[in-house]
N, C-alpha and C. Protein backbone atom coordinates (compact mmCIF):
# COMPACT_ATOMS: atom_id res chain seq x y z
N UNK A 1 0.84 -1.18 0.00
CA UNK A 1 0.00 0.00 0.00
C UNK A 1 0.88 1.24 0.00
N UNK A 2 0.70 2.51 -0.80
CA UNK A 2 1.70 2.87 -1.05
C UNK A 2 0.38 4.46 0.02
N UNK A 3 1.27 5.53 0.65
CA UNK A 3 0.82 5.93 1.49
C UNK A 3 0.11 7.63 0.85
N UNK A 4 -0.62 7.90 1.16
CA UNK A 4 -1.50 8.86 0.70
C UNK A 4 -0.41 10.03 0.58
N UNK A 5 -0.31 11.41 -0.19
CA UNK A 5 0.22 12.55 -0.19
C UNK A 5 -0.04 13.26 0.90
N UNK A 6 0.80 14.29 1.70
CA UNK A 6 0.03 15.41 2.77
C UNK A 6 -0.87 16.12 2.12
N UNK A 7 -1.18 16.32 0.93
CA UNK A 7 -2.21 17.19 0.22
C UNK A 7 -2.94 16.72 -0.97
N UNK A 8 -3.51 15.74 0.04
CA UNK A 8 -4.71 15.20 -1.63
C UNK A 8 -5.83 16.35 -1.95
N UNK A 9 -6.47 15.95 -2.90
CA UNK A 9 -7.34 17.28 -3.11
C UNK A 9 -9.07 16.68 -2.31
N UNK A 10 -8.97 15.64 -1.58
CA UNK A 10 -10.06 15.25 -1.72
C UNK A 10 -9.71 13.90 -0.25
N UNK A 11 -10.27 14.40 0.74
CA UNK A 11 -10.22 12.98 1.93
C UNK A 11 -10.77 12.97 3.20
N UNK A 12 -11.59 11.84 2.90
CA UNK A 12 -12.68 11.85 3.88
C UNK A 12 -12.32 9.95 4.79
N UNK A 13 -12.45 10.36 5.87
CA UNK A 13 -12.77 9.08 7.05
C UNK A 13 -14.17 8.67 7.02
N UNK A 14 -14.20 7.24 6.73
CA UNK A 14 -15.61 7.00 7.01
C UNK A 14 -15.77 6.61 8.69
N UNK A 15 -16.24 7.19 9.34
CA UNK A 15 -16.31 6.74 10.91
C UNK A 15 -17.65 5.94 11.12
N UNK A 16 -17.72 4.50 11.59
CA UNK A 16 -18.80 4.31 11.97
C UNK A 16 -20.10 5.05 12.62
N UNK A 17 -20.80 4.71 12.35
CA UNK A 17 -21.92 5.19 12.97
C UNK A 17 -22.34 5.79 14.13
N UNK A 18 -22.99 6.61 15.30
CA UNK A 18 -22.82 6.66 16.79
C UNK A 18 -23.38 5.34 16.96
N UNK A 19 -24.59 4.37 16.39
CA UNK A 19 -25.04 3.60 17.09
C UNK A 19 -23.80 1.91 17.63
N UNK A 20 -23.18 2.16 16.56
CA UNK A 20 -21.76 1.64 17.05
C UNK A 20 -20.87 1.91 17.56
N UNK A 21 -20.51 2.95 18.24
CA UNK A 21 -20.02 3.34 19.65
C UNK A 21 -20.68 2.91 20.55
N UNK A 22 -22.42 3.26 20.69
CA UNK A 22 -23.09 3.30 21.43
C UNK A 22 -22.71 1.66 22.04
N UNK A 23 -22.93 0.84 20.92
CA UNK A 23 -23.27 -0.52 21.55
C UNK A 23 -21.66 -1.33 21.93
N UNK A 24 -20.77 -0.76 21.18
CA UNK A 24 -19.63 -0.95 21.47
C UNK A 24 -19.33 -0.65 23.00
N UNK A 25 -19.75 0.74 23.83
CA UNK A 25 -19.27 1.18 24.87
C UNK A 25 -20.33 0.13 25.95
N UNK A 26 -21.86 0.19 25.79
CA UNK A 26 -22.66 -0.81 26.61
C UNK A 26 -21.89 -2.09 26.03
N UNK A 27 -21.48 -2.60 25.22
CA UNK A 27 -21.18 -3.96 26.10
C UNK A 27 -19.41 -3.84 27.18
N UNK A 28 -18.83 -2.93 26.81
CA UNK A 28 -17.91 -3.00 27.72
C UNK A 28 -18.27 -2.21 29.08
N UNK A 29 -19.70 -2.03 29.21
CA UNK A 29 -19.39 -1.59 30.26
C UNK A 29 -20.56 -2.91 30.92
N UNK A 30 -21.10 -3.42 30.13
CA UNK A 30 -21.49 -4.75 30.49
C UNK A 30 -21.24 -5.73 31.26
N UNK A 31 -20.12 -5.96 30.47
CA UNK A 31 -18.48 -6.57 30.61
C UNK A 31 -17.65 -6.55 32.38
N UNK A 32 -17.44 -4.78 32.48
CA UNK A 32 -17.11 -4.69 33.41
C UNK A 32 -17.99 -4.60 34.97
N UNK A 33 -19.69 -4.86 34.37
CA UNK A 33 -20.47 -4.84 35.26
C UNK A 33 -20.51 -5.97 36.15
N UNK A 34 -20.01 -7.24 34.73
CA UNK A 34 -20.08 -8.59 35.45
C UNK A 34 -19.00 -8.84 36.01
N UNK A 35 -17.80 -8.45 35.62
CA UNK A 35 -16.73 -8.54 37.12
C UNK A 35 -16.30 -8.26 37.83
N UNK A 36 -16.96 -6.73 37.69
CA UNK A 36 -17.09 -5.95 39.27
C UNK A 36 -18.18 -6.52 40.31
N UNK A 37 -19.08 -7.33 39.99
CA UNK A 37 -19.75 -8.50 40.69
C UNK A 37 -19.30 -9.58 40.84
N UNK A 38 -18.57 -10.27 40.02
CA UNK A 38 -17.81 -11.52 40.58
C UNK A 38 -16.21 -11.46 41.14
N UNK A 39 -15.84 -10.08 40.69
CA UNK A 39 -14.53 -10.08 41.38
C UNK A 39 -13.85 -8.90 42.36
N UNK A 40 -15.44 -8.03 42.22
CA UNK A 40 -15.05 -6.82 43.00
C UNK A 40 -14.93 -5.60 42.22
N UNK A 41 -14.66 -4.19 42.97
CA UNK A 41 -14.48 -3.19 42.13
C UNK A 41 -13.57 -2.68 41.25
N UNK A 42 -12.15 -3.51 41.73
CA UNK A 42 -11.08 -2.96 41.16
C UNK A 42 -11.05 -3.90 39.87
N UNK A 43 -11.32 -5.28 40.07
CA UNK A 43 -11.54 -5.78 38.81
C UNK A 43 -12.47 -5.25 37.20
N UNK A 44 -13.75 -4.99 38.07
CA UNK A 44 -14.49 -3.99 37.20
C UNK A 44 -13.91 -3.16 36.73
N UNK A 45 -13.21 -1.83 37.17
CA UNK A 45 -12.63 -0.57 36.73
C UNK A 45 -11.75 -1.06 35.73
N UNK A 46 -10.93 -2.34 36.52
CA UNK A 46 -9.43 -2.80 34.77
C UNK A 46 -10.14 -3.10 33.54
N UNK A 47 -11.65 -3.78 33.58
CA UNK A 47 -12.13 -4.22 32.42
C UNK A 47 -12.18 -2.85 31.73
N UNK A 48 -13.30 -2.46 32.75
CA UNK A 48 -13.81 -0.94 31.97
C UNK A 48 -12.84 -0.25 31.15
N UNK A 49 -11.53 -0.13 31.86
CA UNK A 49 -10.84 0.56 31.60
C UNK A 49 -10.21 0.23 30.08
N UNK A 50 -9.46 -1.13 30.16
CA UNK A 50 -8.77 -2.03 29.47
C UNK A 50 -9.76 -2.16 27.82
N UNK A 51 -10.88 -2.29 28.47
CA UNK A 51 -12.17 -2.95 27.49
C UNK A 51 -12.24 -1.35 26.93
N UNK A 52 -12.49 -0.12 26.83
CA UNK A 52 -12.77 0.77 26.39
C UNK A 52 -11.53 1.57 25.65
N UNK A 53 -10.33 1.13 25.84
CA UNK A 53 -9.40 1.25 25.40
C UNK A 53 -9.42 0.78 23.83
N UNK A 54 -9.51 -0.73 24.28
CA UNK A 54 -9.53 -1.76 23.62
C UNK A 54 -10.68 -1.53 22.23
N UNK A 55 -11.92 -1.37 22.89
CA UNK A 55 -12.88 -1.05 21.78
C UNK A 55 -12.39 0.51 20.75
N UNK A 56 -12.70 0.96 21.61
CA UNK A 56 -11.90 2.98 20.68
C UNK A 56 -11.00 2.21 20.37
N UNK A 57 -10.11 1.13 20.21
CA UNK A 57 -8.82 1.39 19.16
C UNK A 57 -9.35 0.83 17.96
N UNK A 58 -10.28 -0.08 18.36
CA UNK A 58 -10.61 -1.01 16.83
C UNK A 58 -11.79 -0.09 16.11
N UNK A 59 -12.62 0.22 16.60
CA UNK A 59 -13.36 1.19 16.14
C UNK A 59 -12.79 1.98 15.56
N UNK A 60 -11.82 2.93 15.96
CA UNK A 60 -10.90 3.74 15.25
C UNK A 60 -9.88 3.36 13.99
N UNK A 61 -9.42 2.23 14.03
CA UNK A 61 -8.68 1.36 13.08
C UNK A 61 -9.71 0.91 11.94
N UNK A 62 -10.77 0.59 11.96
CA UNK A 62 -12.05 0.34 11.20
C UNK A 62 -12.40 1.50 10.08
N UNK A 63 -12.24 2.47 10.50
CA UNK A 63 -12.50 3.97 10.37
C UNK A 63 -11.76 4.35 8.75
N UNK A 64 -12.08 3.62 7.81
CA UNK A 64 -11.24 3.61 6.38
C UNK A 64 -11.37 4.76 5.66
N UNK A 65 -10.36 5.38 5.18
CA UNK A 65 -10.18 6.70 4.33
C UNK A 65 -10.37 6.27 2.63
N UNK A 66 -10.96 7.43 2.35
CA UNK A 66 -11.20 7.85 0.80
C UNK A 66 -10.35 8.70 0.68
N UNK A 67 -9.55 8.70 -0.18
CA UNK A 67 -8.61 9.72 -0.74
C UNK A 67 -8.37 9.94 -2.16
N UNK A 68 -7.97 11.24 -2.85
CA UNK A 68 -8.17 11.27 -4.13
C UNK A 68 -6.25 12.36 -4.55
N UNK A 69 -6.19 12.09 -4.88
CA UNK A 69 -4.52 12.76 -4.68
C UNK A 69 -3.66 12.23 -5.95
N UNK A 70 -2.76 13.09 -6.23
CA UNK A 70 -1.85 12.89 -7.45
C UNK A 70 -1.75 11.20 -8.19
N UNK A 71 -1.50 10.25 -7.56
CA UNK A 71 -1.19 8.87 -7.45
C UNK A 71 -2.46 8.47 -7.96
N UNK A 72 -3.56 8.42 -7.58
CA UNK A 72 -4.74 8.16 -8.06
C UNK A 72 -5.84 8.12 -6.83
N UNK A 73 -6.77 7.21 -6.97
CA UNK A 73 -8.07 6.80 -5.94
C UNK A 73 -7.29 5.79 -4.95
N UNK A 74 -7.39 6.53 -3.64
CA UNK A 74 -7.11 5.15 -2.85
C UNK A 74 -8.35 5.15 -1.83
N UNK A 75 -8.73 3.92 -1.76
CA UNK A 75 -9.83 3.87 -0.94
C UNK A 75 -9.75 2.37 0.19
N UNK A 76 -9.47 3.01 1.34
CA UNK A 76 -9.23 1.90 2.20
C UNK A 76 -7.80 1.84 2.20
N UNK A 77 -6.98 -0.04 1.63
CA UNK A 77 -6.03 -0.19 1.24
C UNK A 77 -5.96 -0.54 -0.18
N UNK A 78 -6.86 0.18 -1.02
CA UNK A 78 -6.72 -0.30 -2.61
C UNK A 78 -6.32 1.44 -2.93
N UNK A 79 -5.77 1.23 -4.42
CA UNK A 79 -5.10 2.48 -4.95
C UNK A 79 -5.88 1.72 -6.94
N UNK A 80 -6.54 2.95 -7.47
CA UNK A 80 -6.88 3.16 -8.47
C UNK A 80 -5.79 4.32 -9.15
N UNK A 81 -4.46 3.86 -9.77
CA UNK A 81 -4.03 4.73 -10.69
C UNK A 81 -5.41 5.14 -11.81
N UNK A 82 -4.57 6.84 -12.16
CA UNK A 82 -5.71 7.34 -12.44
C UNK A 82 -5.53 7.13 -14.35
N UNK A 83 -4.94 6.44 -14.58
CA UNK A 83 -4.31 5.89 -16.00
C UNK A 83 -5.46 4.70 -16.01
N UNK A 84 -5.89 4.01 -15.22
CA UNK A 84 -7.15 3.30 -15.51
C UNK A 84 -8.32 3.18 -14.55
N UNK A 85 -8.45 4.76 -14.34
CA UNK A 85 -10.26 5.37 -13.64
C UNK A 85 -10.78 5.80 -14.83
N UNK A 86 -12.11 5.25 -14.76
CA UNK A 86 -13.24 5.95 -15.93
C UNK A 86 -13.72 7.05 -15.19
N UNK A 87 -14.87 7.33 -15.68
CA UNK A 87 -16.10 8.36 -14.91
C UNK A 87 -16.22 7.44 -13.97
N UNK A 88 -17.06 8.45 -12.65
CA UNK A 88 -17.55 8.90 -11.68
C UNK A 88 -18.72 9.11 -11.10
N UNK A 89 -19.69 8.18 -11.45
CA UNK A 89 -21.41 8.53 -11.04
C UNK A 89 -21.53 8.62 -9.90
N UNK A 90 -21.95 9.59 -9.84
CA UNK A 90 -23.05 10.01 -8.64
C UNK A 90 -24.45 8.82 -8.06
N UNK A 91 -24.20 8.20 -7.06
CA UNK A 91 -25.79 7.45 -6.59
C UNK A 91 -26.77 7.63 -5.57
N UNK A 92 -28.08 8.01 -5.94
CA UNK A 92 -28.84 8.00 -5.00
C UNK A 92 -28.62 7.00 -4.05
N UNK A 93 -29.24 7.45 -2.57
CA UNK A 93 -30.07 5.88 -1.87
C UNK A 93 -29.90 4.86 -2.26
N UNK A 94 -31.32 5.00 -2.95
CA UNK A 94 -32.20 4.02 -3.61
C UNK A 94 -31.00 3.47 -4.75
N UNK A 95 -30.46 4.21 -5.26
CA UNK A 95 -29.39 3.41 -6.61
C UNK A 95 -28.33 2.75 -5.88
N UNK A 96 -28.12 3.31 -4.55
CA UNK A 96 -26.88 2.97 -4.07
C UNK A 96 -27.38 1.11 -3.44
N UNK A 97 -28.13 1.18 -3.02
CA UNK A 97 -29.11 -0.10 -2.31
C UNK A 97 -28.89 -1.14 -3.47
N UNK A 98 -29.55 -1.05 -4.48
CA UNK A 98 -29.75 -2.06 -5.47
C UNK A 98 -28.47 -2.19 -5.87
N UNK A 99 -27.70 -0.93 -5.78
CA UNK A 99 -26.06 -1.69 -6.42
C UNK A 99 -25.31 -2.33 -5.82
N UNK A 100 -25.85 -2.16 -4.15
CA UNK A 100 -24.87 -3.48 -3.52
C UNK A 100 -25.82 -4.60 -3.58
N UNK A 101 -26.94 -4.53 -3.31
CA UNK A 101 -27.65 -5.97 -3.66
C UNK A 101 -27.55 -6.72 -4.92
N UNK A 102 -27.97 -7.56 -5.22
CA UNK A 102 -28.07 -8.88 -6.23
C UNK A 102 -27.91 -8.30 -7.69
N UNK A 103 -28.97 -7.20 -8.10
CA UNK A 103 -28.80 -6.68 -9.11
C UNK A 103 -27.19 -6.01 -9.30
N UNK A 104 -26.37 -5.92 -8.56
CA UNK A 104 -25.32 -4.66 -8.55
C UNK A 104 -24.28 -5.60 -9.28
N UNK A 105 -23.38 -5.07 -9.66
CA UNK A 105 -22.22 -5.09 -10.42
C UNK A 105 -21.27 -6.74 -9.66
N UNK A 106 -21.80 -7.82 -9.87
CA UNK A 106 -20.80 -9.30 -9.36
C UNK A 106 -19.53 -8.85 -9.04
N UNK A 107 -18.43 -8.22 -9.75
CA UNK A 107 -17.42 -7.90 -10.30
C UNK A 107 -16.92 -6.38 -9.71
N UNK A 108 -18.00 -5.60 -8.89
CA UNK A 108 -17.60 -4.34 -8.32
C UNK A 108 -16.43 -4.50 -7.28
N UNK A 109 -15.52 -3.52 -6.83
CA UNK A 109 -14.80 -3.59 -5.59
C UNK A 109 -16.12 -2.33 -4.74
N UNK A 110 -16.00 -3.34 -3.43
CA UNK A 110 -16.88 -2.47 -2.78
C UNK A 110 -16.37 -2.23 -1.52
N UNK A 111 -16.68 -0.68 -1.13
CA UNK A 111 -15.98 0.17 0.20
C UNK A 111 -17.39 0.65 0.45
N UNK A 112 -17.51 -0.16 1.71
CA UNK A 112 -19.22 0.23 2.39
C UNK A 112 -18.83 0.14 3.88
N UNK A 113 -19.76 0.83 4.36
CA UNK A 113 -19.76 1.02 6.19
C UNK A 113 -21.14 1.35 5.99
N UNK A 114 -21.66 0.53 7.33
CA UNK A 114 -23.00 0.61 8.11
C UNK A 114 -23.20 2.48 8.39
N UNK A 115 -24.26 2.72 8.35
CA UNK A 115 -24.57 4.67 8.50
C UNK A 115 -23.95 5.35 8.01
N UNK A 116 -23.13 4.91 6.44
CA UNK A 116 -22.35 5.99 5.42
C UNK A 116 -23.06 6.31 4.81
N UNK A 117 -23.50 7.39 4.43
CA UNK A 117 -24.75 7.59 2.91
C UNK A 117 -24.90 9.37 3.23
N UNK A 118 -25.62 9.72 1.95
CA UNK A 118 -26.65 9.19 1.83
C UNK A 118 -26.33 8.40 0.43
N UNK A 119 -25.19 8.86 0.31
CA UNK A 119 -25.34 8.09 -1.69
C UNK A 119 -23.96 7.18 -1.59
N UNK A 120 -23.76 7.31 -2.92
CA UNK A 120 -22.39 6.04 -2.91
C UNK A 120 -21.74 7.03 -4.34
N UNK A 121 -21.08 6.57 -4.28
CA UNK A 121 -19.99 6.71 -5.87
C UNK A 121 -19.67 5.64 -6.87
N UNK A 122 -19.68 5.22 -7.64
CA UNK A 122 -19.46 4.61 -8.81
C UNK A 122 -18.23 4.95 -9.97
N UNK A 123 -17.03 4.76 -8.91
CA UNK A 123 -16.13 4.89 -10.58
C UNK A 123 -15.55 3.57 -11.85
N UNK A 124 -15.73 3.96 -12.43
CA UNK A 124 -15.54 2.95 -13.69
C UNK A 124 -13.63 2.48 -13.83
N UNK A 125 -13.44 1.47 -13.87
CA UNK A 125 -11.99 0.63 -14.03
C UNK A 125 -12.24 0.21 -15.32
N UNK A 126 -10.80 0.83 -15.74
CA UNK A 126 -10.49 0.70 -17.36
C UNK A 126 -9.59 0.08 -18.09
N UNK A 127 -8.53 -0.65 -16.70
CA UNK A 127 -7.65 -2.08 -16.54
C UNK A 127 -8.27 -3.37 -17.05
N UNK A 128 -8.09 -3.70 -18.28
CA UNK A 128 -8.38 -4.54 -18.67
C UNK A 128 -7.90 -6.17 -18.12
N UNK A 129 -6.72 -6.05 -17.61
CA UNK A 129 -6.56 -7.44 -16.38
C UNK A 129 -7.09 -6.82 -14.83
N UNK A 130 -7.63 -5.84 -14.86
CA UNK A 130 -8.62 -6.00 -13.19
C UNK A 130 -9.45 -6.41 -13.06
N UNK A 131 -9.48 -7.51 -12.23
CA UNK A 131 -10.88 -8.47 -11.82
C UNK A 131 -12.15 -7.67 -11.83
N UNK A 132 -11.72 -6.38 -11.25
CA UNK A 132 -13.36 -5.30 -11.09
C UNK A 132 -13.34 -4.28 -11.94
N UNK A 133 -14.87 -4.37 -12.21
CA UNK A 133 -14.98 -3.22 -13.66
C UNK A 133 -15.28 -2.39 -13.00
N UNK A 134 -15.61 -1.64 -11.77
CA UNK A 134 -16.35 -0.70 -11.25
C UNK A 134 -15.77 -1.07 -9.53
N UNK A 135 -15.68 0.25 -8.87
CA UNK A 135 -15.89 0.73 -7.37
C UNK A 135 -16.74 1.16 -7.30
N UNK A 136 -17.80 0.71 -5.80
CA UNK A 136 -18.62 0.73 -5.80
C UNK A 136 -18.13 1.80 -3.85
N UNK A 137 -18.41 3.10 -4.00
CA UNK A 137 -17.74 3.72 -2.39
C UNK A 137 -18.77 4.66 -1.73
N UNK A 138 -19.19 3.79 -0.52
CA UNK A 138 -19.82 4.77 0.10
C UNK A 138 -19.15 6.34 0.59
N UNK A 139 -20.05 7.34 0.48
CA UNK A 139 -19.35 8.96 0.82
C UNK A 139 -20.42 9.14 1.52
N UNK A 140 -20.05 10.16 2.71
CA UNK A 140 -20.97 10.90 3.11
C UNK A 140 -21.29 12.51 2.19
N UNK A 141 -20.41 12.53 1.24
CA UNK A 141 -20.19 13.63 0.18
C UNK A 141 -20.19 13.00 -1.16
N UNK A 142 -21.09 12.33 -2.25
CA UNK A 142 -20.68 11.46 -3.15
C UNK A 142 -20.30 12.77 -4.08
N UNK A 143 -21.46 13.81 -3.89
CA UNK A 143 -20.63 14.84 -5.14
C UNK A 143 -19.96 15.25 -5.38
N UNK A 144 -19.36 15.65 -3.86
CA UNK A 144 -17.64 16.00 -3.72
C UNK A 144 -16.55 14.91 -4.07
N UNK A 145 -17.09 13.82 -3.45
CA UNK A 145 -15.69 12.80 -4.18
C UNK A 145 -16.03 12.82 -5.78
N UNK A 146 -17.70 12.41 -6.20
CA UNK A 146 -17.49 12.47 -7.74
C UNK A 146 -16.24 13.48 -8.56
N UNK A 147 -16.84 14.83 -7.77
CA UNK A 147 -16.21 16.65 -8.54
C UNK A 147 -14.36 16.33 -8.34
N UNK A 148 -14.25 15.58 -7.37
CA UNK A 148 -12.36 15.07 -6.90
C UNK A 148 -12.19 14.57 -8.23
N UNK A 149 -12.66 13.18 -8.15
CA UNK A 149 -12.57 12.63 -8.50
C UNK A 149 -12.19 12.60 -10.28
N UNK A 150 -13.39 13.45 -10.89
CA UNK A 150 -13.20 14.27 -12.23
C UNK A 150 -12.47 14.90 -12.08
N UNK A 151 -12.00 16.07 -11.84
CA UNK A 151 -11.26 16.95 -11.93
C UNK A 151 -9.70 16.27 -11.90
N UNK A 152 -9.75 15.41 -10.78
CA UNK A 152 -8.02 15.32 -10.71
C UNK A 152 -7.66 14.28 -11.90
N UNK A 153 -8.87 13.45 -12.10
CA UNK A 153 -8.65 12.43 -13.27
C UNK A 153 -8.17 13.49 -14.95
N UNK A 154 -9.03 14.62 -14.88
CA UNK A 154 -8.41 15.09 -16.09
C UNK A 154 -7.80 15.80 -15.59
N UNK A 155 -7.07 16.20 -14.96
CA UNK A 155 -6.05 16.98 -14.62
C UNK A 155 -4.59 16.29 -14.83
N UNK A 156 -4.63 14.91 -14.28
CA UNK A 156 -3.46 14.27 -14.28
C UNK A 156 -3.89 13.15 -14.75
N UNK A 157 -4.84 12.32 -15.59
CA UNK A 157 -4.58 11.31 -16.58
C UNK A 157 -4.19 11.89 -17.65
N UNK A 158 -3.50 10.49 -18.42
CA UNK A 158 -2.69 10.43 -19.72
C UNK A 158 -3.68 10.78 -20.87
């Protein structure tokens, strides 16, 4: 994985959802409810402690970047040189839904998180030995990554 520029033109964190904190933090404090009852208080507090540590790091590590920068599309740990990105659609909801379901692209690479939306992005792969004809990326901004996305593609494709 080759590592993002300090100045892409275009980069967004997808952060889970609050309702996944939420349930992330109740079960560690769950956690530490039940062995501050079977082992006392100080035991409780190490879980709590240990366990909330523990959760915020993976939660945070989960937390995958969109980036759009000289090199090309990197999304997650994949990199789209921009020598074989097509266009850039914009997706509703509703378009974004059916394109990860059954009807959607077999063959898409897909970058999705639970409470990312409201739309998705669609760029076209023009690598004729890449397994995927299409990325399929949730944004909480699809127009802004689309507008990145165009712009830097004709800016710096061949």
């Amino acid at each position: 994985m080759t590592a993002p520029p300090a100045h892409p033109t275009y980069s967004e964190r997808l952060w889970p959802s609050p309702w996944v904190w939420i349930v992330a933090l109740v079960g560690v404090a769950a956690l530490a409810t039940a062995y501050r009852s079977a082992l006392g208080p100080i035991a409780g507090a190490v879980v709590a402690a240990v366990g909330t540590v523990v959760v915020l790091g993976l939660v945070v590590r989960s937390a995958t970047r969109i980036v759009v920068d000289a090199d090309g599309l990197h999304a997650g740990r994949a990199l789209l040189p921009w020598q074989f990105t097509g266009r850039a659609l914009v997706l509703d909801p509703e378009q974004s839904r059916i394109a990860r379901g059954p009807r959607g692209d077999p063959s898409a690479y897909l970058l999705t998180r639970p409470g990312v939306g409201p739309g998705s992005v669609v760029v076209e792969v023009t690598d004729p030995v890449d397994p995927h004809r299409t990325w399929l990326l949730a944004t909480r901004d699809p127009h802004g990554l689309a507008r990145a996305i165009s712009e830097e593609r004709g800016r710096l494709a061949p």
